[in-house]
N, C-alpha and C. Protein backbone atom coordinates (compact mmCIF):
# COMPACT_ATOMS: atom_id res chain seq x y z
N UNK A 1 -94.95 -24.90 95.59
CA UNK A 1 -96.03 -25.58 94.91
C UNK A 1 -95.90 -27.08 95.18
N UNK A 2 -97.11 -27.92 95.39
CA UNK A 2 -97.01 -29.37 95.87
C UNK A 2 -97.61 -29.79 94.35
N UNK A 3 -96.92 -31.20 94.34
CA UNK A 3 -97.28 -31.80 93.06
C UNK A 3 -96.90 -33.48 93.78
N UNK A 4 -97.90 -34.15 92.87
CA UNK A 4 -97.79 -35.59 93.62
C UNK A 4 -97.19 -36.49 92.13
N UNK A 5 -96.57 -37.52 92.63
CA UNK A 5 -95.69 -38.46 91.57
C UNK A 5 -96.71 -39.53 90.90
N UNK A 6 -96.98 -39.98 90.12
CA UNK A 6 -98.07 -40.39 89.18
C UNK A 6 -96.91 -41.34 88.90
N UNK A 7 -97.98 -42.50 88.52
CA UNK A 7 -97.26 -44.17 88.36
C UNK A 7 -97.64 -43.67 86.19
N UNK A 8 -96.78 -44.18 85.76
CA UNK A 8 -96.34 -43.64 84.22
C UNK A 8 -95.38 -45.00 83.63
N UNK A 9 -96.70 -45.98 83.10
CA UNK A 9 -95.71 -47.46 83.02
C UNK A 9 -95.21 -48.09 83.95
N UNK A 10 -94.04 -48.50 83.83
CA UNK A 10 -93.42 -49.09 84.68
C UNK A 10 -92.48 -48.24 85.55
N UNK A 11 -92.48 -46.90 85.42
CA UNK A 11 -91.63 -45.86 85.94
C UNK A 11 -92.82 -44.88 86.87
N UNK A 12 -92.02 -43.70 86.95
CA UNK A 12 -93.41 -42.45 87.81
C UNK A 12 -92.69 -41.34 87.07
N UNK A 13 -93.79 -40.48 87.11
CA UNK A 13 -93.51 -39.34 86.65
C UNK A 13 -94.11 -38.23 87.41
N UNK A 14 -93.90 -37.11 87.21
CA UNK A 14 -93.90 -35.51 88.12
C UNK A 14 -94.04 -35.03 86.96
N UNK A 15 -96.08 -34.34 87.02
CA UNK A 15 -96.25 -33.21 85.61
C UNK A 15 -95.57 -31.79 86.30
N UNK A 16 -94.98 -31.11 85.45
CA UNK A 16 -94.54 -29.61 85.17
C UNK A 16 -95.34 -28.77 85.35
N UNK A 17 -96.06 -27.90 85.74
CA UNK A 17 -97.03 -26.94 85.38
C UNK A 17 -96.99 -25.93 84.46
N UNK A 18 -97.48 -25.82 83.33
CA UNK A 18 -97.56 -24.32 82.34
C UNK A 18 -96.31 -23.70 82.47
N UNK A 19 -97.22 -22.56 83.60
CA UNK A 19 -96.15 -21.63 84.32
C UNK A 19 -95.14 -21.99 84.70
N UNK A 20 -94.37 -22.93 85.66
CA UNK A 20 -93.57 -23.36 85.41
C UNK A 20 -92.37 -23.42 84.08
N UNK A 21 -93.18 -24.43 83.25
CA UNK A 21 -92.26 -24.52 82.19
C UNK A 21 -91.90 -23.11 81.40
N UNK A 22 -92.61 -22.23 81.24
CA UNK A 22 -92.79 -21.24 80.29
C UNK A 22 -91.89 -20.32 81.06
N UNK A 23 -91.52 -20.36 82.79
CA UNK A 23 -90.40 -19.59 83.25
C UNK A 23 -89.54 -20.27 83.29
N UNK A 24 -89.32 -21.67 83.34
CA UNK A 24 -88.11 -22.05 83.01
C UNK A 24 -87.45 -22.27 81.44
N UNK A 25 -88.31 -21.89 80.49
CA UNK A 25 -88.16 -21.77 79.10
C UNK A 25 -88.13 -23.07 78.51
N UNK A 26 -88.76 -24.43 79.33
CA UNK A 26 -88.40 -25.41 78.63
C UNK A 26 -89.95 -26.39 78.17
N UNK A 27 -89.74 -27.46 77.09
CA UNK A 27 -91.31 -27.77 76.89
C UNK A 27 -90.92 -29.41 76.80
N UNK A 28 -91.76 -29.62 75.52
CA UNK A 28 -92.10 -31.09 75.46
C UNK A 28 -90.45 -31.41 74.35
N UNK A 29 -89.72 -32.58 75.05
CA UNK A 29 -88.75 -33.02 74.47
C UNK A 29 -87.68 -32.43 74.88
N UNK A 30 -87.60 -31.32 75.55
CA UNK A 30 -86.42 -30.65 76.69
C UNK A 30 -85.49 -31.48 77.33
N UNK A 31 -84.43 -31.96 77.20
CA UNK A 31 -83.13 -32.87 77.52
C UNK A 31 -82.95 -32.39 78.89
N UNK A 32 -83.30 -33.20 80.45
CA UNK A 32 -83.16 -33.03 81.28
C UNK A 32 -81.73 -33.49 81.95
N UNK A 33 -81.34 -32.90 83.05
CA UNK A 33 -80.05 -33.65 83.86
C UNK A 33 -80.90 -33.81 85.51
N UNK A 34 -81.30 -35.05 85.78
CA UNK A 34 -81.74 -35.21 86.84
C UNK A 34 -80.36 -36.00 88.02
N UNK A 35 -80.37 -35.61 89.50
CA UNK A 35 -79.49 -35.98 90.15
C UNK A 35 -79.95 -35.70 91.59
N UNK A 36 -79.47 -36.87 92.38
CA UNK A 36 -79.72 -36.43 93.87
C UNK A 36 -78.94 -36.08 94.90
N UNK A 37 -79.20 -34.65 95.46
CA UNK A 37 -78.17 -34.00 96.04
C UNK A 37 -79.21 -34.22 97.47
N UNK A 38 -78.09 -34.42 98.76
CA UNK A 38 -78.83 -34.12 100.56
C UNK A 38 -80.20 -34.84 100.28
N UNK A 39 -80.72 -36.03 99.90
CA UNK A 39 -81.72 -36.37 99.43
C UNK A 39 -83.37 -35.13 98.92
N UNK A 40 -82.52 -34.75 97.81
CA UNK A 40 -83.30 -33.60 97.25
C UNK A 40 -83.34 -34.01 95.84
N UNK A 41 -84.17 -34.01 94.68
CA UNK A 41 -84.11 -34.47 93.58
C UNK A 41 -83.87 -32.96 92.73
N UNK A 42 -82.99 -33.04 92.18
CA UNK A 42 -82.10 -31.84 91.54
C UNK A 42 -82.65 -32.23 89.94
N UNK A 43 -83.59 -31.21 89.03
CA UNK A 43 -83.92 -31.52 87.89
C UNK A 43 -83.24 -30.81 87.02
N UNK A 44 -82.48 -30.38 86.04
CA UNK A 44 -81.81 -28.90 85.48
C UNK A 44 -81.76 -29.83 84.11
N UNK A 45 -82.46 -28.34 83.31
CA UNK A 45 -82.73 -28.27 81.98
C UNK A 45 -81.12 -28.66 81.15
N UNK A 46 -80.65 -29.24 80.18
CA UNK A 46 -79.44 -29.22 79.79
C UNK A 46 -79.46 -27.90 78.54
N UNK A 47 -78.66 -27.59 78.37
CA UNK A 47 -78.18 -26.34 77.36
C UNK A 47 -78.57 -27.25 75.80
N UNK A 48 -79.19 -26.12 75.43
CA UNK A 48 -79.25 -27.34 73.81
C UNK A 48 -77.87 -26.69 73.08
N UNK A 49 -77.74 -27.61 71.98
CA UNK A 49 -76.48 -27.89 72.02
C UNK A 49 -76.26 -26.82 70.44
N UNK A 50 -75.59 -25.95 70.44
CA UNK A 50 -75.33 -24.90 68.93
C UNK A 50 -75.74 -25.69 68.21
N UNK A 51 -75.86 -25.56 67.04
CA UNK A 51 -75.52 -26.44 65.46
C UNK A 51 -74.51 -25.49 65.08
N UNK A 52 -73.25 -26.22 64.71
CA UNK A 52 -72.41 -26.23 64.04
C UNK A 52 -72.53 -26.02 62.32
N UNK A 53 -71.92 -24.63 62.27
CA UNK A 53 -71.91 -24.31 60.37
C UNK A 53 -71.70 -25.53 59.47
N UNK A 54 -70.72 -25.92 59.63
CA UNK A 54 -70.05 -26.99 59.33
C UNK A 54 -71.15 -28.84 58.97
N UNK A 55 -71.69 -28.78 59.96
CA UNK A 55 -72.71 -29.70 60.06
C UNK A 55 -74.39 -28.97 59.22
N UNK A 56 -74.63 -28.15 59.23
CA UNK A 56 -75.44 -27.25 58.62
C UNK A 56 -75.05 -27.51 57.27
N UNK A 57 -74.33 -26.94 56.85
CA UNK A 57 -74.44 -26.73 55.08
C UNK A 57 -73.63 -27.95 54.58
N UNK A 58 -73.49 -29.08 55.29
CA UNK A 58 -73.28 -30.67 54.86
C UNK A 58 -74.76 -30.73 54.78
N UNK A 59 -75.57 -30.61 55.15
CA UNK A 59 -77.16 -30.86 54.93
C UNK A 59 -77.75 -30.50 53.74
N UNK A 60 -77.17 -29.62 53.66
CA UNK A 60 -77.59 -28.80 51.95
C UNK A 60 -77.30 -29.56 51.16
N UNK A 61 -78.74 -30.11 50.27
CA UNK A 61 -78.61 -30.83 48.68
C UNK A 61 -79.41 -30.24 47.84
N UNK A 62 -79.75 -31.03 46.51
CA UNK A 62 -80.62 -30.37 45.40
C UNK A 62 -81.84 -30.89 45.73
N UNK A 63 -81.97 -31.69 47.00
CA UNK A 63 -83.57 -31.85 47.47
C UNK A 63 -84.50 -30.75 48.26
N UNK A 64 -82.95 -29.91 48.88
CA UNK A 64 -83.47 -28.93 49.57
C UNK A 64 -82.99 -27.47 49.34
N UNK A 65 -82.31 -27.26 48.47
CA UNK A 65 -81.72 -26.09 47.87
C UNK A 65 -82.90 -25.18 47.04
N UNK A 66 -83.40 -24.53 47.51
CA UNK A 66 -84.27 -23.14 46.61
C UNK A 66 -83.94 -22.93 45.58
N UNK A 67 -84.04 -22.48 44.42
CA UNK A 67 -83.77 -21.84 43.12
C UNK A 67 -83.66 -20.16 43.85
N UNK A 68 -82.62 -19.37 42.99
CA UNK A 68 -82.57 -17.70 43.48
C UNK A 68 -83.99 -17.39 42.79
N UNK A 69 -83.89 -15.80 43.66
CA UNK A 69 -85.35 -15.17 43.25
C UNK A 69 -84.78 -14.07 42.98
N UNK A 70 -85.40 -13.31 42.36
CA UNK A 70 -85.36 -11.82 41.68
C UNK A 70 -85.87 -10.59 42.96
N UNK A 71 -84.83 -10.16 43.40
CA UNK A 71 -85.54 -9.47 44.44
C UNK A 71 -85.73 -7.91 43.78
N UNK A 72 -85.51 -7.56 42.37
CA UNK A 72 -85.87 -6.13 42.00
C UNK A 72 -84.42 -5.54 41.74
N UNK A 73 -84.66 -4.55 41.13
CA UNK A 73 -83.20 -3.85 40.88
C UNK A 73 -82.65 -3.00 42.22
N UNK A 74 -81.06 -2.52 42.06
CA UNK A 74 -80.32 -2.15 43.41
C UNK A 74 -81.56 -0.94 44.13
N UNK A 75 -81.66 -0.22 45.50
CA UNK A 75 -81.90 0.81 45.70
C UNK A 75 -81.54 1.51 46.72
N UNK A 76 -80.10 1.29 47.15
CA UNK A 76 -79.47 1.51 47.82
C UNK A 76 -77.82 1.64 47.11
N UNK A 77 -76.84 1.36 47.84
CA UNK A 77 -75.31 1.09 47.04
C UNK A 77 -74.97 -0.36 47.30
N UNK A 78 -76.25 -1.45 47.16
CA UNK A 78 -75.42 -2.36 46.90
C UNK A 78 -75.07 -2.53 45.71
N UNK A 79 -73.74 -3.54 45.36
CA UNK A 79 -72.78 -3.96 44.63
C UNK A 79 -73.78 -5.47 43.85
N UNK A 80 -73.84 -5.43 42.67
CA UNK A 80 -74.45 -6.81 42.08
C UNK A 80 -73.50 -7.37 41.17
């Protein structure tokens, strides 16, 4: 597929196509690793990065904590 480099500010940019992105699984805000290999421009998506449990439920306050809900009595063998 040919695609031409577009002046974007003071920089250039190369649009993605749809298809493209949607087989490479990546969209708008996707953390790129760009590099030049044999003068070839090498673009590769970076791995997003886990979230950590640990960092997760440090987030948890009483701004964002739910009240419990009543989900009905047992109907199975769970234990209450």
């Amino acid at each position: 597929m040919r695609a031409t480099i577009r002046k974007w500010g003071n920089s250039l940019g190369l649009l993605i196509p749809s298809t493209m992105s949607r087989e490479l699984g990546i969209g708008e805000a996707t953390s790129v690793e760009m590099r030049v290999v044999k003068s070839s421009l090498i673009i590769k998506a970076k791995a997003a990065k886990k979230p950590e449990l640990k960092k997760l439920l440090a987030g948890i306050n009483q701004g964002n904590l739910h009240k419990a809900i009543e989900t009905g009595a047992p109907v199975g063998r769970e234990v209450w």
